[in-house]
C-alpha atoms as a PDB file:
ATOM      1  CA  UNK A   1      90.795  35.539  93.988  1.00  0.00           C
ATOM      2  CA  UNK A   2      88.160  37.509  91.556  1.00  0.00           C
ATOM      3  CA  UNK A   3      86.245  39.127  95.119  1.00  0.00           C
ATOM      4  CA  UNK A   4      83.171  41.113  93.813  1.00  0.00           C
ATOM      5  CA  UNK A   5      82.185  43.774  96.285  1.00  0.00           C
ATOM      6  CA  UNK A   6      78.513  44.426  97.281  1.00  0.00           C
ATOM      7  CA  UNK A   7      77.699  47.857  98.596  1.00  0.00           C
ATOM      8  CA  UNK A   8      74.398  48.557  99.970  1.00  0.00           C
ATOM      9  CA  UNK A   9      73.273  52.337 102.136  1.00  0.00           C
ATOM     10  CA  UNK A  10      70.005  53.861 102.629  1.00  0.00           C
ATOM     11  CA  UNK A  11      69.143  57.228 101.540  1.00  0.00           C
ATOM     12  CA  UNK A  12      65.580  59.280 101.440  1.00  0.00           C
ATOM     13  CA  UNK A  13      63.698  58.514  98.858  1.00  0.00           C
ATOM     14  CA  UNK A  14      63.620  62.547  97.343  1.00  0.00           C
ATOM     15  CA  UNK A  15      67.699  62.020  97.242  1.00  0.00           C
ATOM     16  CA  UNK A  16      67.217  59.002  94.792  1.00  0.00           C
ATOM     17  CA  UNK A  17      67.475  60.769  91.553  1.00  0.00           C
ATOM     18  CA  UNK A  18      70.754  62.515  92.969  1.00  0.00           C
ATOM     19  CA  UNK A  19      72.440  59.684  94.042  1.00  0.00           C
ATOM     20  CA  UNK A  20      71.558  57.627  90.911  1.00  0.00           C
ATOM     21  CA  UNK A  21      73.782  60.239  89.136  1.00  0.00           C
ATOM     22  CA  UNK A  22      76.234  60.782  91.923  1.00  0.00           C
ATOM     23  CA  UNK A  23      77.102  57.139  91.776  1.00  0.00           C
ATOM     24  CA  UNK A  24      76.841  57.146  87.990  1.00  0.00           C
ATOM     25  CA  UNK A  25      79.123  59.210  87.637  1.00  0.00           C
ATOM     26  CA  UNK A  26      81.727  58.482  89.779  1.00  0.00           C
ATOM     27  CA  UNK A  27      81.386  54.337  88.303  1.00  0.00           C
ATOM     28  CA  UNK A  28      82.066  56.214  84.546  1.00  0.00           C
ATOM     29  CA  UNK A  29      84.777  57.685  86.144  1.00  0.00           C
ATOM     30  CA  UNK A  30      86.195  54.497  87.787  1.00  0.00           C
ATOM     31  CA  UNK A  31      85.440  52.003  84.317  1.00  0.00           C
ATOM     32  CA  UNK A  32      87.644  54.890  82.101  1.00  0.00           C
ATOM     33  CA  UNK A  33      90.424  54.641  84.901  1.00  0.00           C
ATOM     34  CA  UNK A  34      90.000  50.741  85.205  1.00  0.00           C
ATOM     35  CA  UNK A  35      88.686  49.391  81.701  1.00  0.00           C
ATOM     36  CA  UNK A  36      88.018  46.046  83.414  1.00  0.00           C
ATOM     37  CA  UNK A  37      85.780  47.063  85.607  1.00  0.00           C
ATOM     38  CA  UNK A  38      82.078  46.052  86.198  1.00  0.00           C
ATOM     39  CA  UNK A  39      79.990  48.239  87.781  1.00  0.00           C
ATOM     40  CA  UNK A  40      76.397  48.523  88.693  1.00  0.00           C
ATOM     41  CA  UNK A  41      73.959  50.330  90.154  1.00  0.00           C
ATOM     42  CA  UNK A  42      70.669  49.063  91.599  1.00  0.00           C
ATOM     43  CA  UNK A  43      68.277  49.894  94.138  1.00  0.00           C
ATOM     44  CA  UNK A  44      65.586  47.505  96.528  1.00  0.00           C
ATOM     45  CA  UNK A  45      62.034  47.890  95.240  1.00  0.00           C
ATOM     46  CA  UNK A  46      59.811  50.235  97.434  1.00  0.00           C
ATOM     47  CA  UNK A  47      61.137  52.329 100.653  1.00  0.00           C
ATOM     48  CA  UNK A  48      60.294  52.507 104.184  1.00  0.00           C
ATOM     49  CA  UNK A  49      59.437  55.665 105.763  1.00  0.00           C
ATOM     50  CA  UNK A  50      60.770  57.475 102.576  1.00  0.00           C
ATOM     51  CA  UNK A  51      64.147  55.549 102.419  1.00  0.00           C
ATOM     52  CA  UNK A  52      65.445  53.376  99.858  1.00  0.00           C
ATOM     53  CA  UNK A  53      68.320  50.705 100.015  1.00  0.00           C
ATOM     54  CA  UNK A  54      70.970  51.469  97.209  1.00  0.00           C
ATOM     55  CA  UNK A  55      73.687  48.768  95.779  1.00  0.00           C
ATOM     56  CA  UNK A  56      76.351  49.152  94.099  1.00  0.00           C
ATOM     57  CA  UNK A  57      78.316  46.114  92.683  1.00  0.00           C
ATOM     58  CA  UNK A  58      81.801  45.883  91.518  1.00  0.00           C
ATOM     59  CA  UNK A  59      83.850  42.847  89.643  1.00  0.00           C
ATOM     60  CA  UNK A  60      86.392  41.851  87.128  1.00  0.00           C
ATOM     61  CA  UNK A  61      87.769  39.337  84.949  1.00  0.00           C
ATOM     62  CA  UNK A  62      90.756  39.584  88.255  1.00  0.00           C
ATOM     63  CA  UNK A  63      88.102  40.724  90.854  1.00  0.00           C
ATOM     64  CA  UNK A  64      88.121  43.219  93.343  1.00  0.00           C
ATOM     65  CA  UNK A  65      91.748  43.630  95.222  1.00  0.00           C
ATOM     66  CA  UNK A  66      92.085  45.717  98.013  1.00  0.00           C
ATOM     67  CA  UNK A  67      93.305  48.684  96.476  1.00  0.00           C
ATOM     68  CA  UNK A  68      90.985  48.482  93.607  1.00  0.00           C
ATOM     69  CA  UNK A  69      88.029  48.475  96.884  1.00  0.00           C
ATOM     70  CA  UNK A  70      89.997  51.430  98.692  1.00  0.00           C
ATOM     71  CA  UNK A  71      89.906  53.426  94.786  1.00  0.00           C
ATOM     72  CA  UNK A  72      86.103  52.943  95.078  1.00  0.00           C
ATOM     73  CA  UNK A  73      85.475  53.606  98.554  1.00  0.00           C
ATOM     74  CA  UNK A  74      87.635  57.180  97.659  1.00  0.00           C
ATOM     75  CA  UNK A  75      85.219  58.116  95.022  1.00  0.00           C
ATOM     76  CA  UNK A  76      82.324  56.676  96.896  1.00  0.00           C
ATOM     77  CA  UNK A  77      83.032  60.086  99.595  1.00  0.00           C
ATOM     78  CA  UNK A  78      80.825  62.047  97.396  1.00  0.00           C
ATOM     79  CA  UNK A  79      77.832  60.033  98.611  1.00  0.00           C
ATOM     80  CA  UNK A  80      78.416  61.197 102.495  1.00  0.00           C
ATOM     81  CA  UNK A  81      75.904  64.721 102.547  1.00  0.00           C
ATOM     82  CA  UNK A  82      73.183  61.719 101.038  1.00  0.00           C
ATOM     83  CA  UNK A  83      73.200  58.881 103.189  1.00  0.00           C
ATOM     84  CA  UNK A  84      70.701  57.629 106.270  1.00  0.00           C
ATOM     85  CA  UNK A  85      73.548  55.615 108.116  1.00  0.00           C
ATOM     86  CA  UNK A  86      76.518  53.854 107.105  1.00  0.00           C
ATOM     87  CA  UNK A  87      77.712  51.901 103.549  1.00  0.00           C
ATOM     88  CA  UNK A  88      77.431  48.235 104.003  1.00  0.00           C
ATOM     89  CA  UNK A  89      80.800  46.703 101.909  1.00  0.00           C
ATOM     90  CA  UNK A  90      79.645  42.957 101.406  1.00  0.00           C
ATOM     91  CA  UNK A  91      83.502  41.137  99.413  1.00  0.00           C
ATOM     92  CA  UNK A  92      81.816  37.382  97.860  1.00  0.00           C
ATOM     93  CA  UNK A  93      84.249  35.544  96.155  1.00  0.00           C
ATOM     94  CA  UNK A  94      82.956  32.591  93.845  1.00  0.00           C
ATOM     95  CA  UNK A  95      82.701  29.203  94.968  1.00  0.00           C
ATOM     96  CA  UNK A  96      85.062  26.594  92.833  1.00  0.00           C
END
């Protein structure tokens, strides 16, 4: 399977630095619970009226499963007070 999840959300631009650590933490959190786990954290160059586009990427030597996405998605709630509209959740899966 090895699905690698893709999560993208907008928040203002004076929330970045917040978020960053936010998300930082809860990943730290998620790789000590999950050794396996990849994650990153990236955001889209620039911002539009004061908003910025946020990813965060997951994957795994076994990928993503659907209770490994629902874990994230639980620790992800922190995020909610931040964001300018919903999480995107993008699943890619490699081609063979």
């Amino acid at each position: 399977m090895n699905r690698r999840l893709y999560i993208y959300f907008r928040v203002a631009e004076r929330d970045l630095a917040a978020v960053a650590a936010a998300v930082q933490d809860f990943q730290a959190r998620l790789r000590a619970e999950l050794p396996a786990l990849e994650a990153e954290l990236q955001r889209r160059p620039g911002s539009s009226d004061g908003v910025v586009t946020v990813m965060e990427t997951y994957a795994g030597p076994q990928g993503i499963d659907d209770a490994m996405q629902t874990h994230i998605e639980q620790a992800a709630a922190v995020l909610s007070r931040w964001l300018q509209g919903p999480r995107h959740t993008e699943v890619f899966e490699p081609l063979r």
